[in-house]
C-alpha atoms as a PDB file:
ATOM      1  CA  UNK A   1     131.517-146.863 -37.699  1.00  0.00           C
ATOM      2  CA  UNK A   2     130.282-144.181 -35.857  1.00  0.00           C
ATOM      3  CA  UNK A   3     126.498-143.516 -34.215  1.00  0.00           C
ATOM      4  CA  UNK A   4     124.352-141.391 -36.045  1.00  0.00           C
ATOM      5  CA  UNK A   5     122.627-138.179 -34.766  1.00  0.00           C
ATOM      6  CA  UNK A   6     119.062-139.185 -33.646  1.00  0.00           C
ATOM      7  CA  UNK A   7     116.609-136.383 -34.563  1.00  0.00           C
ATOM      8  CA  UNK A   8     114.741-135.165 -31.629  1.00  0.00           C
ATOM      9  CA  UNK A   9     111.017-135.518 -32.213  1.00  0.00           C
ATOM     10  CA  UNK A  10     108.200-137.845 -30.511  1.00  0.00           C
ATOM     11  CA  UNK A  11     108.342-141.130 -31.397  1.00  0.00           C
ATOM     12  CA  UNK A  12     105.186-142.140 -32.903  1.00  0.00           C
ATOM     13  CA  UNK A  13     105.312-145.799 -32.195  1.00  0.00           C
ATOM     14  CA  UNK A  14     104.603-146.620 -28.563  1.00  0.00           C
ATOM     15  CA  UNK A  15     106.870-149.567 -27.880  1.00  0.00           C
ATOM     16  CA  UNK A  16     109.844-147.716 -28.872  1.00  0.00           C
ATOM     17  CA  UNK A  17     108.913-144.697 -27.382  1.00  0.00           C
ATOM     18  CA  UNK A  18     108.284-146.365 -23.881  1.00  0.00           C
ATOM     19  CA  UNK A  19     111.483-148.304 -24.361  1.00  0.00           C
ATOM     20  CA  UNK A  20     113.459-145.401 -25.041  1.00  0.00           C
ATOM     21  CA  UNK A  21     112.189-143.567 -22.117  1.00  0.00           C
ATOM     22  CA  UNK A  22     112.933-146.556 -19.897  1.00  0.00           C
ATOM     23  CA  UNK A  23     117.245-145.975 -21.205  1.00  0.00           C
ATOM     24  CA  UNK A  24     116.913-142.249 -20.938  1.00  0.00           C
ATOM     25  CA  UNK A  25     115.200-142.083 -17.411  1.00  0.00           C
ATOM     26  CA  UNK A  26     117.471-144.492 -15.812  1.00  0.00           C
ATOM     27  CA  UNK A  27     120.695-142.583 -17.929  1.00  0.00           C
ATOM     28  CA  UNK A  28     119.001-139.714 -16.107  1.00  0.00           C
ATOM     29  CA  UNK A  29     118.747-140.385 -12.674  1.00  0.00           C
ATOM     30  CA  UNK A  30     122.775-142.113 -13.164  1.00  0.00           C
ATOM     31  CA  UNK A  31     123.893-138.712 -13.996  1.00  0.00           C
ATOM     32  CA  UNK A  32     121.751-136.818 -11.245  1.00  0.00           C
ATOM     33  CA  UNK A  33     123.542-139.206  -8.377  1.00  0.00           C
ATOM     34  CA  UNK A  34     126.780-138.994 -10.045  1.00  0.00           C
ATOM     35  CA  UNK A  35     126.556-134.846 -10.314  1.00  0.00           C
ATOM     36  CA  UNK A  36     125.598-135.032  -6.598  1.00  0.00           C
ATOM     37  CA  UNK A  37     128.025-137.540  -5.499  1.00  0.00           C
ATOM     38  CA  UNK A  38     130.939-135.715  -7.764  1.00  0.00           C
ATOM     39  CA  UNK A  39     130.503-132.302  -6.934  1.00  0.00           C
ATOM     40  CA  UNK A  40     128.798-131.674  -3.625  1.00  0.00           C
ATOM     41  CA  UNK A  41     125.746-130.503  -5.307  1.00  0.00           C
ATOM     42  CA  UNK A  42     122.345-130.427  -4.070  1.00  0.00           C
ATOM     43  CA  UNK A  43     119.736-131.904  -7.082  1.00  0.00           C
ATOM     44  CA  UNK A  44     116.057-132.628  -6.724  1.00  0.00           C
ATOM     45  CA  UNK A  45     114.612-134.547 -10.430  1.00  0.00           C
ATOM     46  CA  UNK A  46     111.024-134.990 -10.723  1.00  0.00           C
ATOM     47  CA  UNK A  47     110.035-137.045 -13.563  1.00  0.00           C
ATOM     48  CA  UNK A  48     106.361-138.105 -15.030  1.00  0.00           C
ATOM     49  CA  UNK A  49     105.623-140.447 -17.559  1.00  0.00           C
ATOM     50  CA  UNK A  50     102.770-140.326 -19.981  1.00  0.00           C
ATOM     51  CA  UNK A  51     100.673-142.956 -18.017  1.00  0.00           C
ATOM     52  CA  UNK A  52     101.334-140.173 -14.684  1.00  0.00           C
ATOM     53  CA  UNK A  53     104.173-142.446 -13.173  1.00  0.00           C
ATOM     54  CA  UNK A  54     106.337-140.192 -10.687  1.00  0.00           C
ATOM     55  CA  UNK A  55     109.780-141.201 -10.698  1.00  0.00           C
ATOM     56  CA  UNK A  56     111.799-138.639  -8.383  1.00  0.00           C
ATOM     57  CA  UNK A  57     115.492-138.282  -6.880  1.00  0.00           C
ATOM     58  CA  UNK A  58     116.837-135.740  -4.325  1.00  0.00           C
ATOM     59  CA  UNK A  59     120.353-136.132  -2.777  1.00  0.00           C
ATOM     60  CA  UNK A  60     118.838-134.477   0.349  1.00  0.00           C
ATOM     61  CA  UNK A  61     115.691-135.032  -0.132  1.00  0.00           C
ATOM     62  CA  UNK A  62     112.943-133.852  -2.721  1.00  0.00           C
ATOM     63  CA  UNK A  63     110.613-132.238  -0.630  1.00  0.00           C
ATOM     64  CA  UNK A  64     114.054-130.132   1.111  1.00  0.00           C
ATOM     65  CA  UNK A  65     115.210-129.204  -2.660  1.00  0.00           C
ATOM     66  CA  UNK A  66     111.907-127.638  -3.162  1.00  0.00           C
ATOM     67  CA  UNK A  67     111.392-126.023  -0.225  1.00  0.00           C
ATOM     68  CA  UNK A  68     115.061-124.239  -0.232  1.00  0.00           C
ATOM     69  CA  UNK A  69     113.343-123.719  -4.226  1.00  0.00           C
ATOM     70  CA  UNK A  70     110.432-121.775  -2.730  1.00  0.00           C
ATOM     71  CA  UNK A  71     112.720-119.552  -0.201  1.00  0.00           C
ATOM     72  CA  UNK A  72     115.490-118.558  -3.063  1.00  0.00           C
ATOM     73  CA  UNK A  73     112.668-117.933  -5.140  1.00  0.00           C
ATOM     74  CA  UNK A  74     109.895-115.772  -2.913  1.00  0.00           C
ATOM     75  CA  UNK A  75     112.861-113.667  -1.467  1.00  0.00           C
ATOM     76  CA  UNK A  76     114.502-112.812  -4.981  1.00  0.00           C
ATOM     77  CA  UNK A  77     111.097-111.633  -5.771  1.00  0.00           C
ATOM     78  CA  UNK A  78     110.132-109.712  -2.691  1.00  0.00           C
ATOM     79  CA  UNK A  79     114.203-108.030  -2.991  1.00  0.00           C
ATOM     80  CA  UNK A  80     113.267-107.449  -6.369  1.00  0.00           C
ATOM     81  CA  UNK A  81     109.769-105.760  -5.512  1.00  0.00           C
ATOM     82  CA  UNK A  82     111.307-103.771  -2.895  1.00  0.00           C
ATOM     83  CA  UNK A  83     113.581-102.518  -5.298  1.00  0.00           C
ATOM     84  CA  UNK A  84     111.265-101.722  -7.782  1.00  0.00           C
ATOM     85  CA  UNK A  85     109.190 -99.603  -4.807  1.00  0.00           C
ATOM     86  CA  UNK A  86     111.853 -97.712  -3.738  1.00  0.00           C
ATOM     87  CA  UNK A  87     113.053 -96.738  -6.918  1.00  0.00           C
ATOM     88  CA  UNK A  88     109.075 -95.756  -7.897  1.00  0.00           C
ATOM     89  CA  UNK A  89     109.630 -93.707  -4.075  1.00  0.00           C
ATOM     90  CA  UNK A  90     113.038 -92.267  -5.393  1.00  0.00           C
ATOM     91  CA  UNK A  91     111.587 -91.237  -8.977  1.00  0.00           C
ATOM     92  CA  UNK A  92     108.676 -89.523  -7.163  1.00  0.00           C
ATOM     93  CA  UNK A  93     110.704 -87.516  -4.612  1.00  0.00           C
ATOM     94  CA  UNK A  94     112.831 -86.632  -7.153  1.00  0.00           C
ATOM     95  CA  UNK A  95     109.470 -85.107  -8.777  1.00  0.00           C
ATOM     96  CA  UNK A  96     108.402 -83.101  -6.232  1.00  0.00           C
ATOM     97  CA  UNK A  97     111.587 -81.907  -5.104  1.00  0.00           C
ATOM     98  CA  UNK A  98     111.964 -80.589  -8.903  1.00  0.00           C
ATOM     99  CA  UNK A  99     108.447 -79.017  -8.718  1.00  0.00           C
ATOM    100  CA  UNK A 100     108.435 -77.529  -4.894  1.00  0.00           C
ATOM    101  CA  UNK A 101     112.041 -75.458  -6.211  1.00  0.00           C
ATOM    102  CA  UNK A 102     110.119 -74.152  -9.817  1.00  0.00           C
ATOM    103  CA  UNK A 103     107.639 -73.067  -7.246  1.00  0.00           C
ATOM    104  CA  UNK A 104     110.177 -71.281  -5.145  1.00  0.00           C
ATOM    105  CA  UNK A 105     111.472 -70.013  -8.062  1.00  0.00           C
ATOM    106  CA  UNK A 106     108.114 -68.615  -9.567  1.00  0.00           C
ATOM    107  CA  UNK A 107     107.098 -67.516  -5.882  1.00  0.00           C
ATOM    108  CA  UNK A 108     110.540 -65.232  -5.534  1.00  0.00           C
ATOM    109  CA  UNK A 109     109.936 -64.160  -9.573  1.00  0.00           C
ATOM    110  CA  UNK A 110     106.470 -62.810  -8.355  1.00  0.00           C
ATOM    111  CA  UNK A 111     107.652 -60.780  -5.537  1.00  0.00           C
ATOM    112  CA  UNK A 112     110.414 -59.146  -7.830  1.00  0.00           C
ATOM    113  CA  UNK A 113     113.151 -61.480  -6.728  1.00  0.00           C
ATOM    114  CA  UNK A 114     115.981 -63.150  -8.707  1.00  0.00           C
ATOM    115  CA  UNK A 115     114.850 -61.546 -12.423  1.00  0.00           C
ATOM    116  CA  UNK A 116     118.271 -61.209 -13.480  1.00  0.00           C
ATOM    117  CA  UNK A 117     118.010 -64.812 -15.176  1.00  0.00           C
ATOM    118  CA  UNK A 118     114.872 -63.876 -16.772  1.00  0.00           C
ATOM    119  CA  UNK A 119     114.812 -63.325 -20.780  1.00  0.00           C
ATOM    120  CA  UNK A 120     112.442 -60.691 -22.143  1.00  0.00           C
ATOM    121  CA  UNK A 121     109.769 -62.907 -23.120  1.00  0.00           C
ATOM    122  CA  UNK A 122     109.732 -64.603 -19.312  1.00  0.00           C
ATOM    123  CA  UNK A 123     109.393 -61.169 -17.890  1.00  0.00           C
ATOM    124  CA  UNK A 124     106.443 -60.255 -20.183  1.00  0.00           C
ATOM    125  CA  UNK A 125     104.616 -63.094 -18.989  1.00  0.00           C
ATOM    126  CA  UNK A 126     105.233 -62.764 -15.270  1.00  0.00           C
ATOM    127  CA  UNK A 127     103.810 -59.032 -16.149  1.00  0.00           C
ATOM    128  CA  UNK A 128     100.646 -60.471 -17.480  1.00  0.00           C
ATOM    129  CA  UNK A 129     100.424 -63.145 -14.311  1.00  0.00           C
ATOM    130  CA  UNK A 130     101.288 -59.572 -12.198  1.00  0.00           C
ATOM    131  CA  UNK A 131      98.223 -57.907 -14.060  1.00  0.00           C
ATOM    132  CA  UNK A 132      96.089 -60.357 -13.916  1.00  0.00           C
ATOM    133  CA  UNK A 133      96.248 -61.173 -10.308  1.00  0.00           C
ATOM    134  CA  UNK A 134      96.020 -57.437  -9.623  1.00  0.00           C
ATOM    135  CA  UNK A 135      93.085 -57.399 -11.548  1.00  0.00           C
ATOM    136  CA  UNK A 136      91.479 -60.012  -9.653  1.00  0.00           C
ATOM    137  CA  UNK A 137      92.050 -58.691  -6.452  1.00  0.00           C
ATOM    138  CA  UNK A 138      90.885 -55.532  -7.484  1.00  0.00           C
ATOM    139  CA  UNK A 139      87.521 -57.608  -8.896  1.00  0.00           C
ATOM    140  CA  UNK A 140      87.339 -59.226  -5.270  1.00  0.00           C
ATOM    141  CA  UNK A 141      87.920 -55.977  -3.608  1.00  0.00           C
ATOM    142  CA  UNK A 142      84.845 -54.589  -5.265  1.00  0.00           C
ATOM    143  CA  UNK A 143      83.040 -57.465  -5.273  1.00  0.00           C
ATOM    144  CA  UNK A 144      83.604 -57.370  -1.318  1.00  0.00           C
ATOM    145  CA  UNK A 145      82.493 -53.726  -0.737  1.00  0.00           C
ATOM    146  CA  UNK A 146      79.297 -53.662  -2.359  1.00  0.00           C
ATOM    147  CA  UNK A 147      78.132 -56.592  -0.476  1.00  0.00           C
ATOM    148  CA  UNK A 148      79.335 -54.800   2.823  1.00  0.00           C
ATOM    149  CA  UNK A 149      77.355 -51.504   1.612  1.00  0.00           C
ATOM    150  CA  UNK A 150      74.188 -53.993   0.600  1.00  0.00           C
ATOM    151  CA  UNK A 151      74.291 -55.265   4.289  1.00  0.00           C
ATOM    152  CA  UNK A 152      74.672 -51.637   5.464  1.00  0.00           C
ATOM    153  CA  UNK A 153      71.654 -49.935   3.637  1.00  0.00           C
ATOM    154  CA  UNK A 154      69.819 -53.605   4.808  1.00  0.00           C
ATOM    155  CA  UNK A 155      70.550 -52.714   8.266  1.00  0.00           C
ATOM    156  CA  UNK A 156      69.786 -48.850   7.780  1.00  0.00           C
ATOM    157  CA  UNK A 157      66.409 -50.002   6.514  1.00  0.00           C
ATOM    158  CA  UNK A 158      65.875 -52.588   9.698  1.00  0.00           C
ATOM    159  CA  UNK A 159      66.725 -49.513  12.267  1.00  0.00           C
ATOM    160  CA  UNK A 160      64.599 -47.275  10.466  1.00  0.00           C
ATOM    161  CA  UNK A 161      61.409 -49.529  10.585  1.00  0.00           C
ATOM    162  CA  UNK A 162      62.229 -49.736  14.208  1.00  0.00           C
ATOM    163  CA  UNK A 163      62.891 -46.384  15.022  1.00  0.00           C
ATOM    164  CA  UNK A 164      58.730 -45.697  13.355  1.00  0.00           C
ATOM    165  CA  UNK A 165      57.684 -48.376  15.452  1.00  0.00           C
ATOM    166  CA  UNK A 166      59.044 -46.561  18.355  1.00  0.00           C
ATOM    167  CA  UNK A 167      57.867 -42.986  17.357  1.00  0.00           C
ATOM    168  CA  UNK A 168      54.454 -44.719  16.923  1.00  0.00           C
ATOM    169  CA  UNK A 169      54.512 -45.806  20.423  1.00  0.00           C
ATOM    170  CA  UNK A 170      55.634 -42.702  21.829  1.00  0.00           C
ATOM    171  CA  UNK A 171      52.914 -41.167  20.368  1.00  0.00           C
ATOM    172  CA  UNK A 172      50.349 -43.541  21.360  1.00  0.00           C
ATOM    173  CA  UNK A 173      51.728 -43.187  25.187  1.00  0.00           C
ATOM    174  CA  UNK A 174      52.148 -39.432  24.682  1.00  0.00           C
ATOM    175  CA  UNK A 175      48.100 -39.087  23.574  1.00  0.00           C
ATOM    176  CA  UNK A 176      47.018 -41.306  26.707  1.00  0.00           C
ATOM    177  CA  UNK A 177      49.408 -39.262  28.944  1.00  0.00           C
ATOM    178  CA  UNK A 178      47.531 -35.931  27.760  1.00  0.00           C
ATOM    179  CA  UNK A 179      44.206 -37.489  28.648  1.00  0.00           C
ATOM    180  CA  UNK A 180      45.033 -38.614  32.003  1.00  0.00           C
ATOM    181  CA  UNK A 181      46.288 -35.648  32.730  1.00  0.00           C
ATOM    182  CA  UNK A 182      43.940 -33.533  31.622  1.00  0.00           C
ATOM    183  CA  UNK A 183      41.564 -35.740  34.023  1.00  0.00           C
ATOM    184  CA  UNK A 184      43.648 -34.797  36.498  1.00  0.00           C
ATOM    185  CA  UNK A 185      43.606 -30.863  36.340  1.00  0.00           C
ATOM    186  CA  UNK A 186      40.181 -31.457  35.991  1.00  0.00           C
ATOM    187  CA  UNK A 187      39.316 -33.177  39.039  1.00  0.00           C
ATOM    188  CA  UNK A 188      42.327 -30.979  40.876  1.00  0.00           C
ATOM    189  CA  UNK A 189      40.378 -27.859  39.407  1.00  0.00           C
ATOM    190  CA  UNK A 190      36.964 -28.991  40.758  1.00  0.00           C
ATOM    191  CA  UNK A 191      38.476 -29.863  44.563  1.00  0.00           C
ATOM    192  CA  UNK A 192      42.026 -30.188  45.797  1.00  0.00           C
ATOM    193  CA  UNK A 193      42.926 -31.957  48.733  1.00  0.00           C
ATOM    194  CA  UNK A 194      44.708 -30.262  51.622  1.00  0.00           C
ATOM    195  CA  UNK A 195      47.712 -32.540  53.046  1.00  0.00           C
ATOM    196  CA  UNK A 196      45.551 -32.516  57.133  1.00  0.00           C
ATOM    197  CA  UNK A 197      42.749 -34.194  55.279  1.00  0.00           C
ATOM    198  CA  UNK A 198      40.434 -31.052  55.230  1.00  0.00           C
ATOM    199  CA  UNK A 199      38.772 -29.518  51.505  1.00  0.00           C
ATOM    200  CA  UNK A 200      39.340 -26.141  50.884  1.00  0.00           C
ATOM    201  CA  UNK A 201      36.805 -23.744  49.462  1.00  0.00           C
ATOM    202  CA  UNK A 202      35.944 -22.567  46.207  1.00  0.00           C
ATOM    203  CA  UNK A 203      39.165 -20.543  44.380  1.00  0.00           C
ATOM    204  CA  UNK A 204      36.481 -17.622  44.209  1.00  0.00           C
ATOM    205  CA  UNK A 205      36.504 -17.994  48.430  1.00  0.00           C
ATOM    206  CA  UNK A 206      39.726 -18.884  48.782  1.00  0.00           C
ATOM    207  CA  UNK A 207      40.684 -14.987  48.050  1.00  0.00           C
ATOM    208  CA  UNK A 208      42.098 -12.533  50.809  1.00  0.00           C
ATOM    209  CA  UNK A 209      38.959  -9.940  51.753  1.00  0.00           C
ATOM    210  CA  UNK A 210      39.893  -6.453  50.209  1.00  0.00           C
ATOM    211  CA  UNK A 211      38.683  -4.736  52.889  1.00  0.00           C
ATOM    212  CA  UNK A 212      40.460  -4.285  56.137  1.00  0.00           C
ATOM    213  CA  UNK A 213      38.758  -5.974  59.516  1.00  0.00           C
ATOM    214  CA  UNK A 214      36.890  -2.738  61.825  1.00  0.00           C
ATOM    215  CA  UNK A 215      35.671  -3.256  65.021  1.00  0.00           C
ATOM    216  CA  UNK A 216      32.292  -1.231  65.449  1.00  0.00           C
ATOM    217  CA  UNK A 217      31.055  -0.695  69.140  1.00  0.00           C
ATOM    218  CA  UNK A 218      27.893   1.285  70.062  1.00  0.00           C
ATOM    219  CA  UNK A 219      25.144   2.541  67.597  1.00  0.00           C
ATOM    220  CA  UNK A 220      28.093   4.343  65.043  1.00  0.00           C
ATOM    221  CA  UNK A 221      26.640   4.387  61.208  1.00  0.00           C
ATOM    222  CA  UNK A 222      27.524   0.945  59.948  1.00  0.00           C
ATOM    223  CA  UNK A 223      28.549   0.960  56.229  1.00  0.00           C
ATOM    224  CA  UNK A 224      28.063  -2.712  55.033  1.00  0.00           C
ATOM    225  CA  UNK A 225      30.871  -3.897  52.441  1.00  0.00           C
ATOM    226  CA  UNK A 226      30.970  -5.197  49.330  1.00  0.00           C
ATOM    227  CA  UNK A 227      30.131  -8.996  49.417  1.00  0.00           C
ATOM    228  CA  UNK A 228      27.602 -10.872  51.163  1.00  0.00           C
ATOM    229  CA  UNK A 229      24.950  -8.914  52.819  1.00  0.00           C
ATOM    230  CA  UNK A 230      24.250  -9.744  56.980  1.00  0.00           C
ATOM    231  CA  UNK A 231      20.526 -10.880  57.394  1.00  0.00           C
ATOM    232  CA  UNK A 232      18.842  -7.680  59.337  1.00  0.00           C
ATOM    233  CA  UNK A 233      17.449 -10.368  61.383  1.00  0.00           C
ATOM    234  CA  UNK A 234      21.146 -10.845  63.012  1.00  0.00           C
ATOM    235  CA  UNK A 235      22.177  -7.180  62.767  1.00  0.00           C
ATOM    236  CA  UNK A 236      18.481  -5.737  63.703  1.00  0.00           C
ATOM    237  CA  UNK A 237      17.095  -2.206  63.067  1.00  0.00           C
ATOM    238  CA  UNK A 238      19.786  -0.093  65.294  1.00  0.00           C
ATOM    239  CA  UNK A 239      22.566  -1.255  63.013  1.00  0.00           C
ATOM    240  CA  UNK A 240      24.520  -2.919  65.787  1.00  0.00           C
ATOM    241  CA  UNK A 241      26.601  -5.707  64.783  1.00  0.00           C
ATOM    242  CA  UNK A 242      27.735  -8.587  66.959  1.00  0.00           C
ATOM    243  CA  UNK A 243      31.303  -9.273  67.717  1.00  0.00           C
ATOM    244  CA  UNK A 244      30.758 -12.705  66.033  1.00  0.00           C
ATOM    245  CA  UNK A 245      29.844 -11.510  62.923  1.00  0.00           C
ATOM    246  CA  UNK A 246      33.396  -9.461  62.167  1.00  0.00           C
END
């Protein structure tokens, strides 16, 4: 008569379930040695009971198994993280390269390249972007020139406050250049000096005499002229005249 099937569930009653764990561990650790020993396999079991007993078998050792574990296991998942970054590198090259050609395609579209391609309803919107880009420019272009004329008429107004603060001066310096010399001609009009060091006479002296020099010897009539008069105390009563006199 054949075994039944046992059902697999936990065993509720704790002598039988320690005493079938006793069979089934050693059944286990059999089979582990005889899969090693049979075909050239490395195995590493770890086993804990429920009390926290370690029971543990490694055909070359446990603490090898696991750390040949740890290597297969930490470089499948750095190759498989590598992988995944370069494909997330790949994926975004791809992206750019896609968007830097549109670009080269819209740039050569704006400056009336390559429109054979283009359907009607393209070319009426790179006429709008045309438009409104010209309009812009044309915006900036004002925009640009009245600020340039502001700055002008700023500076125009800066120069011309200057050029009144310089009239003003001139003025000033032109008024005190009058009254020194008019200080001047008049102290040049009341005496002059001569360049040997001597004063001259008065302008009304300074003149030629109109009349000619005479020489009068003896007692001839003596005609006195015009100007100042000889004291008859030098001339006398016989109208002689001394040569000093002349």
């Amino acid at each position: 008569m054949g075994r039944g099937r046992v059902e697999l569930k936990r065993i509720e009653n704790k002598i039988n379930r320690q005493v079938t764990f006793s069979k089934r561990r050693n059944g286990l650790l059999k089979k582990a040695y005889e899969l090693s020993v049979l075909c050239d396999a490395e195995v590493a079991l770890i086993i804990f009971s429920s009390r926290g007993k370690l029971y543990e078998f490694g055909s070359a050792g446990t603490n090898k198994t696991l750390e040949r574990y740890q290597r297969c296991c930490y470089t499948s998942q750095d190759t498989s993280a590598a992988d995944r970054e370069t494909q997330s590198w790949y994926q975004e090259v791809s992206k750019l390269k896609a968007k830097y050609e549109s670009l080269q395609r819209s740039q050569r579209h704006l400056l009336g390249e390559d429109l054979g391609p283009l359907s009607v309803k393209e070319l009426q919107n790179l006429e709008k972007q045309l438009e409104g880009a010209l309009s812009q420019a044309r915006q900036r272009k004002t925009q640009m020139m009245i600020e340039q004329m502001e700055e002008l008429r700023q500076k125009e107004r800066y120069l011309g406050d200057i050029n009144k603060q310089l009239k003003n001066k001139l003025c000033q310096l032109e008024a005190e250049g009058h009254g020194n010399l008019r200080a001047i001609q008049c102290s040049w009009e009341s005496t002059s000096v001569v360049g040997n060091g001597t004063f001259t006479a008065h302008p009304s002296q300074s003149n030629p005499l109109d009349c000619e020099p005479t020489l009068q010897i003896g007692y001839h009539q003596f005609v006195p002229a015009e100007g100042p008069t000889v004291p008859r105390n030098l001339a006398g009563e016989s109208n002689f005249i001394h040569g000093w006199i002349l």
